[in-house]
N, C-alpha and C. Protein backbone atom coordinates (compact mmCIF):
# COMPACT_ATOMS: atom_id res chain seq x y z
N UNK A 1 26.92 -26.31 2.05
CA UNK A 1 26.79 -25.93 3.44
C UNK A 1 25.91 -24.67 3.54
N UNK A 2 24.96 -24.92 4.72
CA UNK A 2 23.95 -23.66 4.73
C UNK A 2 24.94 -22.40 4.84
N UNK A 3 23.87 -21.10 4.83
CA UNK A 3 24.68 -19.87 5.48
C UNK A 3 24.81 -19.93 6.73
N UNK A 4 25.64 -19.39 7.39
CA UNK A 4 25.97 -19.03 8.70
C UNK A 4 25.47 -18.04 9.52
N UNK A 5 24.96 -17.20 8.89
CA UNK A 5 24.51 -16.36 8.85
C UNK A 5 23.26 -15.60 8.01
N UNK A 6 22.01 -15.07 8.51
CA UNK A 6 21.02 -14.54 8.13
C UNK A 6 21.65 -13.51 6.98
N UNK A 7 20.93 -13.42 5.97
CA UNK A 7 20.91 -12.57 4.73
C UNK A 7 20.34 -11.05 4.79
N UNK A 8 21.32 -9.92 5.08
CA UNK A 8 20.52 -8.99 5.06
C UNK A 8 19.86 -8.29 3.99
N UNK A 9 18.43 -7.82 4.20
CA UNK A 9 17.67 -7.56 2.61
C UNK A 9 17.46 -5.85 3.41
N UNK A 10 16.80 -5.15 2.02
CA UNK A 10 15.59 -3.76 2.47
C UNK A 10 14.58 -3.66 1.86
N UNK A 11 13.72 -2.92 2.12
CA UNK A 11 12.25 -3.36 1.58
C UNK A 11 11.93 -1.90 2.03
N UNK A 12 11.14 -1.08 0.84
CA UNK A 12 10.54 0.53 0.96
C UNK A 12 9.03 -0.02 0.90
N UNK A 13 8.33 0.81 1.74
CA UNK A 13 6.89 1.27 1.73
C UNK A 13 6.91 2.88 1.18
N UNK A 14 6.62 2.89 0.18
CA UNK A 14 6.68 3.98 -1.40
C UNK A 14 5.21 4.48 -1.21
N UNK A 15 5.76 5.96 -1.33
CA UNK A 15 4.00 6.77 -1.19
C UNK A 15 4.45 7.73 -2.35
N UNK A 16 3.27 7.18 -3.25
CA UNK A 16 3.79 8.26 -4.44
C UNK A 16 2.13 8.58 -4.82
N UNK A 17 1.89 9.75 -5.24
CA UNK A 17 0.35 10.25 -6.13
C UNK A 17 -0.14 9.82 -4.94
N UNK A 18 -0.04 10.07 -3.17
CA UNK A 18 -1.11 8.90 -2.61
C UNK A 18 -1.31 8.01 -2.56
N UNK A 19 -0.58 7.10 -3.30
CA UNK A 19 -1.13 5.51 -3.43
C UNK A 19 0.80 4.99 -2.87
N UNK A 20 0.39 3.39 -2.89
CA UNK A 20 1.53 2.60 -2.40
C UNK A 20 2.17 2.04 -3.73
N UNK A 21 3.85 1.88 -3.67
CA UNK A 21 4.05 1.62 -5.09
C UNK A 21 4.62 0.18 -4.85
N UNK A 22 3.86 -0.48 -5.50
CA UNK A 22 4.37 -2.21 -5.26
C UNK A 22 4.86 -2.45 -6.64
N UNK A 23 5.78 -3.77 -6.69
CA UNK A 23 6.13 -4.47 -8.04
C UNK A 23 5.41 -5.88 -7.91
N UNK A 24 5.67 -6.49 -9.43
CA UNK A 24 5.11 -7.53 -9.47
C UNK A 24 6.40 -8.07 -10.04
N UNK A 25 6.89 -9.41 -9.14
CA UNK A 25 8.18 -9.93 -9.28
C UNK A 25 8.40 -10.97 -10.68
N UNK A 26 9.40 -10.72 -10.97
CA UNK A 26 9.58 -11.08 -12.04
C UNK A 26 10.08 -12.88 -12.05
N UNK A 27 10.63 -12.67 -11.21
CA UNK A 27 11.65 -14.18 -10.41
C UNK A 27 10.87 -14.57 -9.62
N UNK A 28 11.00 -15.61 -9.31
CA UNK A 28 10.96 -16.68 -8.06
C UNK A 28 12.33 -16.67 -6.72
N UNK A 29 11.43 -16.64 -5.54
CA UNK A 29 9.97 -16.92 -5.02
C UNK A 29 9.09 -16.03 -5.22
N UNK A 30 7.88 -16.45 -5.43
CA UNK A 30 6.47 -15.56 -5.69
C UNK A 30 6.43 -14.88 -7.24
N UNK A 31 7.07 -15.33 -7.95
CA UNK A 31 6.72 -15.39 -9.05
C UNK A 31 5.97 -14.79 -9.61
N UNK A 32 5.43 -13.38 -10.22
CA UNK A 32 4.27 -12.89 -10.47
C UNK A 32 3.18 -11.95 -9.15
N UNK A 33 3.84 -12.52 -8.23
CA UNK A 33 3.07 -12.01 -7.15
C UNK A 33 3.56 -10.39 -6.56
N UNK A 34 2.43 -9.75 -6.02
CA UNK A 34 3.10 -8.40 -5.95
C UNK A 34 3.97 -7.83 -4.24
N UNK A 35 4.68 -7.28 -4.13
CA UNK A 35 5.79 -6.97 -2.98
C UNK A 35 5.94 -5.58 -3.36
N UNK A 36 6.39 -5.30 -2.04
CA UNK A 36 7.14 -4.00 -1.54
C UNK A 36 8.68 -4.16 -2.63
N UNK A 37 8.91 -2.90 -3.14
CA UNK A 37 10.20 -2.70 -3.54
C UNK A 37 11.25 -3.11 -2.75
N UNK A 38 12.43 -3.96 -3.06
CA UNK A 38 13.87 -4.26 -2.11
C UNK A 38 14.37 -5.37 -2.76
N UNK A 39 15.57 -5.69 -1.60
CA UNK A 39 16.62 -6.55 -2.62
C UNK A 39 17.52 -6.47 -1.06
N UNK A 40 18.77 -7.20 -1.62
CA UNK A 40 19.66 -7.84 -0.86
C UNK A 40 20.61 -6.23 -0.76
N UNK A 41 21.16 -6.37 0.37
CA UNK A 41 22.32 -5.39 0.65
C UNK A 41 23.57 -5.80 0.68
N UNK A 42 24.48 -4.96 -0.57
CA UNK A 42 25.45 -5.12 -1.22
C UNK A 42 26.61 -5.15 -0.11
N UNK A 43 28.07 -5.98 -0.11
CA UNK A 43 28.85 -5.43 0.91
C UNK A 43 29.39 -4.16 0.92
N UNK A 44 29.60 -3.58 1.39
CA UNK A 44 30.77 -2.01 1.58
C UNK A 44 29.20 -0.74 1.86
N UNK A 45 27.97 -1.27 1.51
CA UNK A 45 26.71 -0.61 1.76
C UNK A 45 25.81 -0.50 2.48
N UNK A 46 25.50 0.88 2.84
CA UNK A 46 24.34 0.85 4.32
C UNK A 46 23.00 0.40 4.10
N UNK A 47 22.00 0.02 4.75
CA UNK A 47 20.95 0.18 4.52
C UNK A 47 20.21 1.14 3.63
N UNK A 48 20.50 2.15 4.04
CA UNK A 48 19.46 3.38 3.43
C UNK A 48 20.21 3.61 1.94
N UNK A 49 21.78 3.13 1.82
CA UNK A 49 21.65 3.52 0.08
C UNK A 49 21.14 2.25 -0.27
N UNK A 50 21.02 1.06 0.19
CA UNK A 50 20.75 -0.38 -0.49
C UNK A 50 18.91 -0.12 -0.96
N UNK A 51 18.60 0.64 -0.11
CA UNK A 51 16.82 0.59 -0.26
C UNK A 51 16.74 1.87 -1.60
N UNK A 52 18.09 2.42 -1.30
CA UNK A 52 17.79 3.72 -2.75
C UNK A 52 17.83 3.31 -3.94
N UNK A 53 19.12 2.31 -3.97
CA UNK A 53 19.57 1.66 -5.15
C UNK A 53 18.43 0.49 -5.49
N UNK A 54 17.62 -0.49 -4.65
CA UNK A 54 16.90 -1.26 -5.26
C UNK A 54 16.06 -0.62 -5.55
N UNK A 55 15.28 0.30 -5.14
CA UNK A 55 13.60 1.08 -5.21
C UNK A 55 14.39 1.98 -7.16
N UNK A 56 15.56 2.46 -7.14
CA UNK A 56 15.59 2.61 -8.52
C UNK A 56 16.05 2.04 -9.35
N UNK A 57 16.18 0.57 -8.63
CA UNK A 57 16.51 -0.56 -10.23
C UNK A 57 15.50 -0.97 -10.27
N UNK A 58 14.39 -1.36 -9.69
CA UNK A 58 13.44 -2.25 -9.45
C UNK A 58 11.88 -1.21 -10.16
N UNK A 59 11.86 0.31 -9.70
CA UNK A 59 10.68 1.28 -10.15
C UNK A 59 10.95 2.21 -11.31
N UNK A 60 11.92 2.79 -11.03
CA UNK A 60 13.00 3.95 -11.73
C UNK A 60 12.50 4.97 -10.87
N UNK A 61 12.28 4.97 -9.65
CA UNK A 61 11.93 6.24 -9.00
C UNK A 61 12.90 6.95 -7.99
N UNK A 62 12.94 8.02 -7.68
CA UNK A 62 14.25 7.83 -6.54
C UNK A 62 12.86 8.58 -5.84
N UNK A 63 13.74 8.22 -4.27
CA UNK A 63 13.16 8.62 -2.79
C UNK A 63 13.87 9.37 -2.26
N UNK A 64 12.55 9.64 -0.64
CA UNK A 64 13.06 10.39 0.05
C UNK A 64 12.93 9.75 1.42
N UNK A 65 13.63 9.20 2.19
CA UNK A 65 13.43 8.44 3.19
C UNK A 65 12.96 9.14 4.40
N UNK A 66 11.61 8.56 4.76
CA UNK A 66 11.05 9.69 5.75
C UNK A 66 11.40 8.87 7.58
N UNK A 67 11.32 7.29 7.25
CA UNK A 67 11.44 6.94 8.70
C UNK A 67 11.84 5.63 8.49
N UNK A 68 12.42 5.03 9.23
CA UNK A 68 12.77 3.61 9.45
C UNK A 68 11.55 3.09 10.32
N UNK A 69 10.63 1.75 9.46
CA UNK A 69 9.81 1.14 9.89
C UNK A 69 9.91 0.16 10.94
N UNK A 70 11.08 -0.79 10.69
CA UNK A 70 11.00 -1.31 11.50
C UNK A 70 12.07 -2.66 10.42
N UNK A 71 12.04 -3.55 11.73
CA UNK A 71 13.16 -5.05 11.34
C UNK A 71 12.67 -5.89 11.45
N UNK A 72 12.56 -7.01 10.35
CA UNK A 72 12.16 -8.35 10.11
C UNK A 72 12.77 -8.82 10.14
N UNK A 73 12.39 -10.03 11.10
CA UNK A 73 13.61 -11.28 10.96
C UNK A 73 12.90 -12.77 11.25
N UNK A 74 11.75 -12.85 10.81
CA UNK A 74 11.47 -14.03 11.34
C UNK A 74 11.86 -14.86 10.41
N UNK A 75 12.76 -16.28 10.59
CA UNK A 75 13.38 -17.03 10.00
C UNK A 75 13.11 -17.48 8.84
N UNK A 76 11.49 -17.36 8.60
CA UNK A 76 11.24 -18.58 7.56
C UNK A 76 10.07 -17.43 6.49
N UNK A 77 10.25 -16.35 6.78
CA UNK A 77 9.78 -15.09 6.00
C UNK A 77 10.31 -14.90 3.98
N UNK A 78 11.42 -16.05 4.35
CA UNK A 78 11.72 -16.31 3.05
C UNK A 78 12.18 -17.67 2.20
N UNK A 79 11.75 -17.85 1.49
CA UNK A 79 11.77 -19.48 1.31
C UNK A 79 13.54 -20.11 0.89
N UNK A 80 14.12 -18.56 0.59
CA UNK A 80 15.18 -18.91 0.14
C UNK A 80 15.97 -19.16 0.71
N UNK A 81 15.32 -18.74 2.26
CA UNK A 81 16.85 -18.79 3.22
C UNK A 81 16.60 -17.52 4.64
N UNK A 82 17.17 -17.75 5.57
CA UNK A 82 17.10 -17.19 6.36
C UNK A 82 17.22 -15.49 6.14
N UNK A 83 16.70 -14.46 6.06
CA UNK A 83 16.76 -13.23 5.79
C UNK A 83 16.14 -12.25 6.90
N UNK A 84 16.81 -11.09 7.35
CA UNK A 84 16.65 -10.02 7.90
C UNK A 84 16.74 -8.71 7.08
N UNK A 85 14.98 -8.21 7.22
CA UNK A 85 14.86 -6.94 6.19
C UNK A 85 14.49 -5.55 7.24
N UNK A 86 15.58 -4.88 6.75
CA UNK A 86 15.60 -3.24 7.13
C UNK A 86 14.29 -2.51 6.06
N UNK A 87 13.50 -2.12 7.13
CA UNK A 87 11.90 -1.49 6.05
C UNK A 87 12.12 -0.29 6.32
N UNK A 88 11.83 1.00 5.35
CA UNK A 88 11.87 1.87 5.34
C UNK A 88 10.54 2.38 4.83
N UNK A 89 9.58 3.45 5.32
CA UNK A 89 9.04 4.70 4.56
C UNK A 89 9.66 5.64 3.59
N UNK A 90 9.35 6.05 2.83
CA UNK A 90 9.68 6.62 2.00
C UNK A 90 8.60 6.82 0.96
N UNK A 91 9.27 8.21 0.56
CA UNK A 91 7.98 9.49 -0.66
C UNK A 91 8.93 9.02 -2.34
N UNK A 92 7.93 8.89 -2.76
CA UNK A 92 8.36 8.10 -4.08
C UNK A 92 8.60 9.47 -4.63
N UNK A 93 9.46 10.12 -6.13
CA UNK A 93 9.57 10.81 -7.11
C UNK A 93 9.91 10.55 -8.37
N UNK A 94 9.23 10.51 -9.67
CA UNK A 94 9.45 10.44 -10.83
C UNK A 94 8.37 9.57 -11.48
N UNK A 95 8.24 9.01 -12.42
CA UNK A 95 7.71 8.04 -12.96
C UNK A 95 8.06 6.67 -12.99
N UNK A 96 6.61 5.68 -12.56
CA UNK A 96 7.45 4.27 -12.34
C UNK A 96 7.30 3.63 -13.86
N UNK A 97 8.11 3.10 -13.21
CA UNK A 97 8.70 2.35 -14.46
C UNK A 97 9.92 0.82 -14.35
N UNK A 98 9.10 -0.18 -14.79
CA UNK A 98 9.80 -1.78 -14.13
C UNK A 98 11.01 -1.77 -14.65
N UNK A 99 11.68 -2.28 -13.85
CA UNK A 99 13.08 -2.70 -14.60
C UNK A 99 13.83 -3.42 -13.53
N UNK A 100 15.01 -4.14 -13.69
CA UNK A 100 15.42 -5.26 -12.97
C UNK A 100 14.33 -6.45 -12.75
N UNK A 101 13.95 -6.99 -11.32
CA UNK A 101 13.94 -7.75 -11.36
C UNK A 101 12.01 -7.78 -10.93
N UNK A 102 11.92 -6.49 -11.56
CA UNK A 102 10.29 -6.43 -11.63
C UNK A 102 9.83 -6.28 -12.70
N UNK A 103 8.78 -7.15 -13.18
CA UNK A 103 7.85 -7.31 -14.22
C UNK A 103 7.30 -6.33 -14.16
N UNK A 104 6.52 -5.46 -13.11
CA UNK A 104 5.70 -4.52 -13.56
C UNK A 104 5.49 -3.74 -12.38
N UNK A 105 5.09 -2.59 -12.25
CA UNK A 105 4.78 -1.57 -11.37
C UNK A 105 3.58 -1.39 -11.12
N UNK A 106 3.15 -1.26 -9.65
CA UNK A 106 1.85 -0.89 -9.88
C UNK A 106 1.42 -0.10 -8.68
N UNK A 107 0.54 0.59 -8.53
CA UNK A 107 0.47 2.16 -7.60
C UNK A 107 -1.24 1.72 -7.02
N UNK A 108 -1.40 1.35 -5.62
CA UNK A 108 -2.69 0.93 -4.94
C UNK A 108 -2.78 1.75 -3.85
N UNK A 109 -4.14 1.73 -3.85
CA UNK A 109 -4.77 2.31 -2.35
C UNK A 109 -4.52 1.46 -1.46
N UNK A 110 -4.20 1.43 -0.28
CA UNK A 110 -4.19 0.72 1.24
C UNK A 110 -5.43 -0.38 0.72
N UNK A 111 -6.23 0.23 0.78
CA UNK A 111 -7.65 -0.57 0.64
C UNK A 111 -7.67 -1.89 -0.67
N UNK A 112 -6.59 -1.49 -1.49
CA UNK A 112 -6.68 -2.38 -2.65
C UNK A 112 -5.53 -3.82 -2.49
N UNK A 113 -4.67 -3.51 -1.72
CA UNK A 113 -3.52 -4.15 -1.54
C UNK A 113 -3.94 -5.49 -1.42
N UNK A 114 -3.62 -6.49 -2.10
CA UNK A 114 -3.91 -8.35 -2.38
C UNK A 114 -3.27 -8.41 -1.46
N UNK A 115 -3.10 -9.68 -1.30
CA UNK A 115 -1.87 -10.54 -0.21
C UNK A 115 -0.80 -10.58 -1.25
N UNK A 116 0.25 -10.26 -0.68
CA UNK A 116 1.40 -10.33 -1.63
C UNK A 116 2.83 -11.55 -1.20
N UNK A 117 3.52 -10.67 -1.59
CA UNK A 117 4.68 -12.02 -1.33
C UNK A 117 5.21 -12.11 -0.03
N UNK A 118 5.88 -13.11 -0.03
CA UNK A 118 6.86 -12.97 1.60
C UNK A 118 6.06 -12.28 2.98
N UNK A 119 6.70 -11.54 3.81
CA UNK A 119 5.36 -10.77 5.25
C UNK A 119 4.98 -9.21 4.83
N UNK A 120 5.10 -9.03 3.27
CA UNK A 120 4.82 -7.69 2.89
C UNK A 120 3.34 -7.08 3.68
N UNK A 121 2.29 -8.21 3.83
CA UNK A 121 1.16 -7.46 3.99
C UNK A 121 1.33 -7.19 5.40
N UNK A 122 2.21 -7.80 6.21
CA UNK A 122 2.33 -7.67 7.71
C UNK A 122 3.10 -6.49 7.92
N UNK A 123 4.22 -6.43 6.99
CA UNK A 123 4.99 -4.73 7.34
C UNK A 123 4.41 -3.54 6.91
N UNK A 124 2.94 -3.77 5.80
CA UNK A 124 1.93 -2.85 5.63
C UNK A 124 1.03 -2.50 6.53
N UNK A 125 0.62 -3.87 7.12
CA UNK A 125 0.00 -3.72 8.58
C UNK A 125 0.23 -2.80 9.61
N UNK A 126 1.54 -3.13 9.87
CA UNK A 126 2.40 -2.19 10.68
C UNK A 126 2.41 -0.80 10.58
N UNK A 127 2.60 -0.48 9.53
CA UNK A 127 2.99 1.03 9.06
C UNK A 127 1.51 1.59 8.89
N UNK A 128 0.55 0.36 8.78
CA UNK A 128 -0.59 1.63 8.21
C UNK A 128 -0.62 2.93 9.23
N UNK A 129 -0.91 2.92 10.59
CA UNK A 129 -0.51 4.65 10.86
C UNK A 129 -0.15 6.00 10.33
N UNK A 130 1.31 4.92 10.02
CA UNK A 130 2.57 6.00 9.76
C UNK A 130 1.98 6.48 8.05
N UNK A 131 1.30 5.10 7.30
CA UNK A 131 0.75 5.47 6.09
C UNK A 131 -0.03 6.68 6.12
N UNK A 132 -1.16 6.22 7.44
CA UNK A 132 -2.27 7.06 7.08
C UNK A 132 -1.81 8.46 7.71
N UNK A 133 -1.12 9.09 8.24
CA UNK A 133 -0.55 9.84 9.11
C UNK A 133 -0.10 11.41 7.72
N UNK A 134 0.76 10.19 6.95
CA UNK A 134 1.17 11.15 5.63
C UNK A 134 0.46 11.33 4.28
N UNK A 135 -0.70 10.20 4.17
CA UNK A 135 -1.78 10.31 3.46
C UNK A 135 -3.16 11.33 3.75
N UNK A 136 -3.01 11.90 5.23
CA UNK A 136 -3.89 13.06 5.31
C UNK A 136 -3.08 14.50 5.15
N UNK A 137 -1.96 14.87 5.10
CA UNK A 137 -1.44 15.57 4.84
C UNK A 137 -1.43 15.94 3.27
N UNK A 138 -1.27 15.23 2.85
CA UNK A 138 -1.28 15.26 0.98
C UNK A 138 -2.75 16.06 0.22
């Protein structure tokens, strides 16, 4: 029997050295392909620790959450199933480094960003502003 309910996920837009910190997924869906840091939100947990805890299983970096981007929910944004993702900004700290359910780390200019997995390039879309806003400050 399907879910009953939409799956809540979080997803960070990571500004670290200036650049954006994406993974390259290790699992399926998208397989190899590169995404915004996130994961599913645990029960008894808010948003903002669920985006802390994946961004440091997934990079090894911890953050600093500067703004809530915004809410995704369009139905079919994930192949696995109906999902609603809480996006956050956030200032990356430490060294990345893959682990969980990312193959690899990797640190791009706005300008370099592929098409990636799931509506990542659309919630990059979105934010570029707020990107470029804290990228002239630096």
């Amino acid at each position: 029997m399907p879910p009953s309910t939409p799956k809540l996920t979080v997803d960070a837009v990571i500004i670290l050295n200036g650049k954006i910190v994406l993974i390259q997924r290790k699992n399926p869906p998208f397989q190899g392909k590169l995404a915004l840091p996130g994961g599913f939100v645990d029960i008894g947990e808010t948003t903002e620790e669920a985006v802390v805890r994946e961004v440091l299983e997934e990079t090894g970096l911890t953050i600093e959450i500067v703004k809530l981007l915004g809410v995704y929910s369009e139905p079919s944004r994930d192949p696995r199933g109906h999902t609603v993702s809480v996006v956050y900004l956030t200032l990356g700290n430490g060294v990345p480094k893959a682990d969980s359910d990312a193959k690899a780390v990797h640190l791009l200019s706005l300008e370099d960003i592929p098409r990636m997995a799931f509506d990542h390039n659309l919630i990059i879309d979105n934010a570029r502003s707020d990107i470029d806003g804290i990228l002239s400050r630096m």
